[in-house]
PDB file of N, CA and C in Angstrom:
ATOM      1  N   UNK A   1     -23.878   0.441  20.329  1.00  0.00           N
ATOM      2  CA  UNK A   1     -22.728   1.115  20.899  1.00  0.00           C
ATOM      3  C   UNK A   1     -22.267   2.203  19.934  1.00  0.00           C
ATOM      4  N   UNK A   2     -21.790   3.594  20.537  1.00  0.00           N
ATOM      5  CA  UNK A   2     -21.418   4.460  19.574  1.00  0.00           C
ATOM      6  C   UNK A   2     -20.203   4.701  19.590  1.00  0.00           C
ATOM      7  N   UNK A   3     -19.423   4.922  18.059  1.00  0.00           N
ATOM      8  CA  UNK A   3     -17.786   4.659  18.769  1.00  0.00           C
ATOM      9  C   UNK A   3     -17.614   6.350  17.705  1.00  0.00           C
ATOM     10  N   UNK A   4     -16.943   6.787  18.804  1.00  0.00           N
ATOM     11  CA  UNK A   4     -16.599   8.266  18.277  1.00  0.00           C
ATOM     12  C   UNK A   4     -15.174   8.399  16.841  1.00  0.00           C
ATOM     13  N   UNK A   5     -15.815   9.431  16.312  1.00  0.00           N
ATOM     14  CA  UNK A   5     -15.548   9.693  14.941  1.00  0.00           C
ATOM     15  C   UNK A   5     -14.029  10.530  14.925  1.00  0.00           C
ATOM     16  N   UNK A   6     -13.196  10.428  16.151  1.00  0.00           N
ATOM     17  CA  UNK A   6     -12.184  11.703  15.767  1.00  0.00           C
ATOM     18  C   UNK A   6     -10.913  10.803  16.566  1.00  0.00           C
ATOM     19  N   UNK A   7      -9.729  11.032  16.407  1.00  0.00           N
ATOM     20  CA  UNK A   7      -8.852  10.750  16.833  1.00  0.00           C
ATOM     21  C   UNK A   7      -8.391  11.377  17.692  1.00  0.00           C
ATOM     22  N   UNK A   8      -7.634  11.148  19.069  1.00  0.00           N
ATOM     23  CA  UNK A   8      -7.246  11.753  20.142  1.00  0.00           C
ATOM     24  C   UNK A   8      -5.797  11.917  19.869  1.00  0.00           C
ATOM     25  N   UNK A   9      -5.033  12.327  21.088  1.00  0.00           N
ATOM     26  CA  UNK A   9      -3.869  12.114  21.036  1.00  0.00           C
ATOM     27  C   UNK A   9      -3.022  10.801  22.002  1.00  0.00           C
ATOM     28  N   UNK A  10      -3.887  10.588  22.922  1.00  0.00           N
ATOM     29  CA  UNK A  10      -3.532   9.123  23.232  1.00  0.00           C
ATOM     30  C   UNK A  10      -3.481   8.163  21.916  1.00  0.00           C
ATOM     31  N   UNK A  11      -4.653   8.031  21.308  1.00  0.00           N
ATOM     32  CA  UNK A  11      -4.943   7.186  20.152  1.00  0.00           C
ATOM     33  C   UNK A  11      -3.551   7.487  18.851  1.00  0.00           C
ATOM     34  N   UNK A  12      -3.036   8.642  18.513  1.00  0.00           N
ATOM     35  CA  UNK A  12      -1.860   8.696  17.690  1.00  0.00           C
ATOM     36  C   UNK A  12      -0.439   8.591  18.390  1.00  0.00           C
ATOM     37  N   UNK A  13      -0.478   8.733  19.717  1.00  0.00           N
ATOM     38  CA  UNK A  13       0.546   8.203  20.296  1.00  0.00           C
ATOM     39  C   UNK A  13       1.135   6.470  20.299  1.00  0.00           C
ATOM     40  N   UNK A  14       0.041   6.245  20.568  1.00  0.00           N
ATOM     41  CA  UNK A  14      -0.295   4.373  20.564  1.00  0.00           C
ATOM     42  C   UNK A  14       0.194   4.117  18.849  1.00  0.00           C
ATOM     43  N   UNK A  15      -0.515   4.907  18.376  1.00  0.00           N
ATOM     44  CA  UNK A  15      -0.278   4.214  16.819  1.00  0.00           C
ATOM     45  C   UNK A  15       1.262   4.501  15.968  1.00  0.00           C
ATOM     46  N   UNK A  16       1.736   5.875  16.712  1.00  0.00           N
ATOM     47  CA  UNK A  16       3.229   5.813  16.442  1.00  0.00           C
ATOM     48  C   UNK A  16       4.132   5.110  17.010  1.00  0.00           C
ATOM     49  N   UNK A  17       3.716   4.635  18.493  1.00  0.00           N
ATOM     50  CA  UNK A  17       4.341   3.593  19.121  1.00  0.00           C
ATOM     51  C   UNK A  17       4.542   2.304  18.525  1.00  0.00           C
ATOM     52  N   UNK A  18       3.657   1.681  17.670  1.00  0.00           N
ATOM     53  CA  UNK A  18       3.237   0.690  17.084  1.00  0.00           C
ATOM     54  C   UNK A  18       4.122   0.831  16.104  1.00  0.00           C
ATOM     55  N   UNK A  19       4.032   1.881  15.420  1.00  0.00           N
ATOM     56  CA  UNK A  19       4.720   1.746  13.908  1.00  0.00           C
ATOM     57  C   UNK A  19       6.113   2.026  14.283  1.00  0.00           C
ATOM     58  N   UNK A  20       6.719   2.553  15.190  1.00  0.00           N
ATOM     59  CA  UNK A  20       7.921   2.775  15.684  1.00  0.00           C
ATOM     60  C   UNK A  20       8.369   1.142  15.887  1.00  0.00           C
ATOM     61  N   UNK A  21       7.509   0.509  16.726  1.00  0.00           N
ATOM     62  CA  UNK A  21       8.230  -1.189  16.863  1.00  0.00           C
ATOM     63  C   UNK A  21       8.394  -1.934  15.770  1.00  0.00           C
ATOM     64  N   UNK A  22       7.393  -1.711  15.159  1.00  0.00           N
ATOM     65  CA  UNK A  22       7.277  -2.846  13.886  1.00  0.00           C
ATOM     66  C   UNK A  22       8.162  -2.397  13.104  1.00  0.00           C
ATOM     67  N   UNK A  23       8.310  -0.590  12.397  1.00  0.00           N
ATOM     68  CA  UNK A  23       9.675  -0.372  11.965  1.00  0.00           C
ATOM     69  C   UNK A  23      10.568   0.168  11.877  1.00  0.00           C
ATOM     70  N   UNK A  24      11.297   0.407  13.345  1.00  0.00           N
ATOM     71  CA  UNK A  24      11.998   1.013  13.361  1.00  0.00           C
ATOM     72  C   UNK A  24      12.257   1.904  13.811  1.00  0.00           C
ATOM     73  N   UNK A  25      14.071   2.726  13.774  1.00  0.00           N
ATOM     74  CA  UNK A  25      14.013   3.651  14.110  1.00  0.00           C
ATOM     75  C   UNK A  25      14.437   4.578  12.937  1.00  0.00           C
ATOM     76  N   UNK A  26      15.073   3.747  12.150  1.00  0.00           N
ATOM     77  CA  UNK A  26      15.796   4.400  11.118  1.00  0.00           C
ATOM     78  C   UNK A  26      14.964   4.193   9.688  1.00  0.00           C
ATOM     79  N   UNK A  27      13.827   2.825   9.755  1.00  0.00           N
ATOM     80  CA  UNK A  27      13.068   3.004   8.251  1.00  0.00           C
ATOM     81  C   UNK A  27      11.823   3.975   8.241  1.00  0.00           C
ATOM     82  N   UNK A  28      11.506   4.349   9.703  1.00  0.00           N
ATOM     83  CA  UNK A  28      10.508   5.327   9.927  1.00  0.00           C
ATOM     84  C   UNK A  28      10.194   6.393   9.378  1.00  0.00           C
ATOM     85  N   UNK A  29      11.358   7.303   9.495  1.00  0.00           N
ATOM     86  CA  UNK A  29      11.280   8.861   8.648  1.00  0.00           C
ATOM     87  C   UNK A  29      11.191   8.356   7.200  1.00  0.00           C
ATOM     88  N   UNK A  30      12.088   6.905   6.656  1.00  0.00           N
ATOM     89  CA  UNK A  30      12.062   6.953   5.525  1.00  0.00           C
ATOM     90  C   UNK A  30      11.190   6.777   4.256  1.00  0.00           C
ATOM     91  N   UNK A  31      10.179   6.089   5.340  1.00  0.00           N
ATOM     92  CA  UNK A  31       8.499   5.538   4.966  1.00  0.00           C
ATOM     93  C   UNK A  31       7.786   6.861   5.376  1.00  0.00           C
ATOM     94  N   UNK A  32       8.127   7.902   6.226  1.00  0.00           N
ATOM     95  CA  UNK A  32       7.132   9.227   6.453  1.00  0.00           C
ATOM     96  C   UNK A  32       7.421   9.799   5.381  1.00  0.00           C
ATOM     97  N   UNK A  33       8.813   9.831   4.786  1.00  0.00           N
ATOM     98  CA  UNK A  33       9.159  11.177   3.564  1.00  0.00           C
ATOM     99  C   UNK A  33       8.876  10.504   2.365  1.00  0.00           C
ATOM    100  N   UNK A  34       8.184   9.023   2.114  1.00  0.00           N
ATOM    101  CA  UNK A  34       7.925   8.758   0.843  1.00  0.00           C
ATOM    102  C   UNK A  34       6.107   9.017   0.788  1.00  0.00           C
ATOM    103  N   UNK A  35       5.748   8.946   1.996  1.00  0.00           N
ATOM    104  CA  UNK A  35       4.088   8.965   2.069  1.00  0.00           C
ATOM    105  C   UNK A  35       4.264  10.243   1.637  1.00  0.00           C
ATOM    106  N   UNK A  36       4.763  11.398   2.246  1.00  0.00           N
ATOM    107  CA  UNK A  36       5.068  12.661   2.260  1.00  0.00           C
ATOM    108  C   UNK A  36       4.865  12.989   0.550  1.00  0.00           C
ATOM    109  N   UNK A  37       5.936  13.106  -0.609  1.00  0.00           N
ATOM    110  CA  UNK A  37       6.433  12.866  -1.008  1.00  0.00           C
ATOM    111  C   UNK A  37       4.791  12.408  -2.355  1.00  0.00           C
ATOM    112  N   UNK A  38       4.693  11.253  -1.546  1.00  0.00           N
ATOM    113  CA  UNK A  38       3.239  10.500  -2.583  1.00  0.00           C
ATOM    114  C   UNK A  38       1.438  11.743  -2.614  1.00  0.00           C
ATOM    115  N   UNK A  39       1.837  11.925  -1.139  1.00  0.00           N
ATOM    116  CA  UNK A  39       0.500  12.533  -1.349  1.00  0.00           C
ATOM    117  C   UNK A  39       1.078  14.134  -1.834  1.00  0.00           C
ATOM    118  N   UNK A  40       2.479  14.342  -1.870  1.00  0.00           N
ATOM    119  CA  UNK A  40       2.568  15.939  -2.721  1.00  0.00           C
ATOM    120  C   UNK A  40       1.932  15.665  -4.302  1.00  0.00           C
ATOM    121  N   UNK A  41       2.576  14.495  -5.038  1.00  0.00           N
ATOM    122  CA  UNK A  41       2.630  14.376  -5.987  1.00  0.00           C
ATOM    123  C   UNK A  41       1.222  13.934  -6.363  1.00  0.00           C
ATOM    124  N   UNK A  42       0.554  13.579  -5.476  1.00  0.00           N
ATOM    125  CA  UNK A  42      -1.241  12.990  -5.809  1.00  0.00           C
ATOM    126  C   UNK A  42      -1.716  14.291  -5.723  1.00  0.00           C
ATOM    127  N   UNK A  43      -1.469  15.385  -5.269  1.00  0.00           N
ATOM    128  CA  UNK A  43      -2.427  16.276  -5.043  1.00  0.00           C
ATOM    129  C   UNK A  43      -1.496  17.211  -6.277  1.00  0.00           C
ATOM    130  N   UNK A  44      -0.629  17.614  -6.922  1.00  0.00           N
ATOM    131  CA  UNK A  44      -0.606  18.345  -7.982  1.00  0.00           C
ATOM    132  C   UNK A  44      -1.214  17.839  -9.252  1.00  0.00           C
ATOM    133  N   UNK A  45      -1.709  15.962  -9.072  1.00  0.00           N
ATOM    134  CA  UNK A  45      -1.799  15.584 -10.181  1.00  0.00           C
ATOM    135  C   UNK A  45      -3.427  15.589 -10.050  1.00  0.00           C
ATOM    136  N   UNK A  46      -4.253  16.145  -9.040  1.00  0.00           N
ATOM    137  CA  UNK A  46      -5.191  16.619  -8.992  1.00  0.00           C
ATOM    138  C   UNK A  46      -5.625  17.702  -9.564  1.00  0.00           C
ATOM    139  N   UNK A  47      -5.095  18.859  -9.218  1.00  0.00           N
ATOM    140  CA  UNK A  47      -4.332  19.989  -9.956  1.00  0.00           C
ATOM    141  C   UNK A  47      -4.389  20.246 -11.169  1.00  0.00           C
ATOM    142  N   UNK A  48      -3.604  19.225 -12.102  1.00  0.00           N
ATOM    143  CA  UNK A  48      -3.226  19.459 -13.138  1.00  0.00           C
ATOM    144  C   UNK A  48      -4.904  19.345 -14.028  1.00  0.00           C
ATOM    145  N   UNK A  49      -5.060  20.251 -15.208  1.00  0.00           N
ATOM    146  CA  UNK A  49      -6.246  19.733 -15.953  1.00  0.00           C
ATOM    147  C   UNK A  49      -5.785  18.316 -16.769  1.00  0.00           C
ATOM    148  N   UNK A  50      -7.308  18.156 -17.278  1.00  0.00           N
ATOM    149  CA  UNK A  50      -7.495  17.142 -17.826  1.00  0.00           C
ATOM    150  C   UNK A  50      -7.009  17.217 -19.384  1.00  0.00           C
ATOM    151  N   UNK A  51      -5.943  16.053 -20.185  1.00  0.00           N
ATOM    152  CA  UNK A  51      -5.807  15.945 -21.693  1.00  0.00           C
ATOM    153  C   UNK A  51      -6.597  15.823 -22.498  1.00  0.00           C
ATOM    154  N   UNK A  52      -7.028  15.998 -23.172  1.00  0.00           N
ATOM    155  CA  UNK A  52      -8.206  15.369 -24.636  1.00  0.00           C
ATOM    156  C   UNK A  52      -7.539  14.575 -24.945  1.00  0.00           C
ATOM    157  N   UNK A  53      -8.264  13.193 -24.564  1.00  0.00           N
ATOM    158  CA  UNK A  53      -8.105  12.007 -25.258  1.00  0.00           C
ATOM    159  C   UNK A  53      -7.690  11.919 -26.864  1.00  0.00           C
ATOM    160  N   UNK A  54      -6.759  11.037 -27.291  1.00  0.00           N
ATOM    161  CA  UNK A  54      -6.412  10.598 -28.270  1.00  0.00           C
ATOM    162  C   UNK A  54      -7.553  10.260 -29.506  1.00  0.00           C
ATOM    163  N   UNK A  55      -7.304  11.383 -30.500  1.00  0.00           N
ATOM    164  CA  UNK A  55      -8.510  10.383 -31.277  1.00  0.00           C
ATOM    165  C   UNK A  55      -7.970   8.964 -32.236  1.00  0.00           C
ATOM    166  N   UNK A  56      -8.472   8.615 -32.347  1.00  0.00           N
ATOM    167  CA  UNK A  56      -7.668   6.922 -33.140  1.00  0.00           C
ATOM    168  C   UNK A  56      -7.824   7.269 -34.082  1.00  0.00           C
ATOM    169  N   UNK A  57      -6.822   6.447 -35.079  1.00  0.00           N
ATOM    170  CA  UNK A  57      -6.171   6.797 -36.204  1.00  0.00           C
ATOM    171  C   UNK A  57      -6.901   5.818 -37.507  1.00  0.00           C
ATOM    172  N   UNK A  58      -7.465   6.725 -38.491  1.00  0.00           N
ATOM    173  CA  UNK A  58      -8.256   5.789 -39.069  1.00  0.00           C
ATOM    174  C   UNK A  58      -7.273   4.657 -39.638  1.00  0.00           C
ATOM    175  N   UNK A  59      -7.868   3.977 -40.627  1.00  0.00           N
ATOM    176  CA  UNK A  59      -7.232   2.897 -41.264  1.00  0.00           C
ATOM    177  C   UNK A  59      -6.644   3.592 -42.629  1.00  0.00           C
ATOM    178  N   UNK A  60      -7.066   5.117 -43.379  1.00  0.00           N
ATOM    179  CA  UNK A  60      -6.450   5.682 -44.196  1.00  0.00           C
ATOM    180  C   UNK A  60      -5.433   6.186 -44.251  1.00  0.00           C
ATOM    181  N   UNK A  61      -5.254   6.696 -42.748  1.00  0.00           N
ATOM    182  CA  UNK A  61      -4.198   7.625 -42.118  1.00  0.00           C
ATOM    183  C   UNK A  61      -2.850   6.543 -41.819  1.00  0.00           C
ATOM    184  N   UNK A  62      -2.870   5.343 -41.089  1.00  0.00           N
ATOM    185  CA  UNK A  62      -1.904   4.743 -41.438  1.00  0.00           C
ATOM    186  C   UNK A  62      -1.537   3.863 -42.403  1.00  0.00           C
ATOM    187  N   UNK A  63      -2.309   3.598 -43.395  1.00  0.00           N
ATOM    188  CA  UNK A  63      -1.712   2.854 -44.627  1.00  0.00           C
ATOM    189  C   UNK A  63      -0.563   4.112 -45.048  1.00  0.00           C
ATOM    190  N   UNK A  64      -1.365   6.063 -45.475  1.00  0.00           N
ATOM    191  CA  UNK A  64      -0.140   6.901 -45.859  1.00  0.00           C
ATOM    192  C   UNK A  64       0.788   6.360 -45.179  1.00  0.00           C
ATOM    193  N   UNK A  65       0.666   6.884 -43.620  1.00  0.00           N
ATOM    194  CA  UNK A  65       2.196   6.741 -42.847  1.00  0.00           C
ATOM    195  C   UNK A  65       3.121   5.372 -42.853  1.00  0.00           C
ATOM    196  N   UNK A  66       3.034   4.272 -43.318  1.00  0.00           N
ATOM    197  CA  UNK A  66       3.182   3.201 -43.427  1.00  0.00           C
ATOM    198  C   UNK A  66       3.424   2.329 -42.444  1.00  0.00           C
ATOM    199  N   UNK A  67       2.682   2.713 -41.608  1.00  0.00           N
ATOM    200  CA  UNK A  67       2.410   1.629 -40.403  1.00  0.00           C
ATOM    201  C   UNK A  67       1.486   0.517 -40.842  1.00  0.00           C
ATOM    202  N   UNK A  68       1.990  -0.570 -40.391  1.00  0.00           N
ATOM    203  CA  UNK A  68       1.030  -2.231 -41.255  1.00  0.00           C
ATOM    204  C   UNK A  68      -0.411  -2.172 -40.473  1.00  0.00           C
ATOM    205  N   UNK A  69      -0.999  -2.514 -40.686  1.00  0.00           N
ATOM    206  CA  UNK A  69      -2.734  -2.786 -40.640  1.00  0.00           C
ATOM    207  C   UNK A  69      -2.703  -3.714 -40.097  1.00  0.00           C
ATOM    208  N   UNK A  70      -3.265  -3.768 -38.691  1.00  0.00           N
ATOM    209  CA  UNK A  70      -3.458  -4.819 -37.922  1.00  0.00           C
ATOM    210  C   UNK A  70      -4.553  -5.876 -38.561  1.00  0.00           C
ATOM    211  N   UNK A  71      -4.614  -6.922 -38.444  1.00  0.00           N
ATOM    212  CA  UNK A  71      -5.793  -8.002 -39.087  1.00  0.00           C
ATOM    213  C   UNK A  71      -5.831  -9.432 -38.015  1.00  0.00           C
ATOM    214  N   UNK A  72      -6.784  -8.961 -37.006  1.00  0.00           N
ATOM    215  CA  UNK A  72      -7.367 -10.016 -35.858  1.00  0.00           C
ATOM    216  C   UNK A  72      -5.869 -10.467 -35.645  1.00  0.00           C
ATOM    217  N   UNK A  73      -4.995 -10.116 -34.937  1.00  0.00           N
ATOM    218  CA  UNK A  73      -4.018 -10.253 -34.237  1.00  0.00           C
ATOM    219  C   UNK A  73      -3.053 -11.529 -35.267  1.00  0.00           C
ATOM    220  N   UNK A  74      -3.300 -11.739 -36.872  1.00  0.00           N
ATOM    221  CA  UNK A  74      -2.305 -12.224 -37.709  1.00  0.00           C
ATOM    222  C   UNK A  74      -1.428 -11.116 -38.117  1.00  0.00           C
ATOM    223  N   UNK A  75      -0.033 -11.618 -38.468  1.00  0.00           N
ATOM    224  CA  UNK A  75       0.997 -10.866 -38.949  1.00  0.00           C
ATOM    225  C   UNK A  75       1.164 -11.050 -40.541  1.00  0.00           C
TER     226      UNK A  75
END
């Protein structure tokens, strides 16, 4: 059986109908403007370039700064 690849507008009618019952009339927009909202902020953080990773800090560099020396998780 072949089941077609595209959405109609019967088919998004039905499915706003659906999400309209289950929530609402008033949590509706409020769940559209956070999806809204999520995929702005996913797609600038696409956008944005990439940081250069952190290089780690030898064991010389923080004895100067006087941060304590970790030793197998004893204090």
């Amino acid at each position: 059986m072949i089941i077609p690849m595209f959405i109609g507008t019967t088919e998004l009618i039905l499915v706003g109908a659906i999400a309209l019952l289950l929530f609402g009339g008033k949590k509706l927009p409020e769940m559209m403007r956070g999806l809204g909202q999520g995929m702005k902020s996913f797609k600038e953080g696409m956008n944005e370039p990439l940081e250069k990773p952190a290089e780690p800090v030898k064991e010389e560099e923080q004895q100067e700064s006087g941060e304590p020396k970790e030793q197998n998780g004893e204090e």
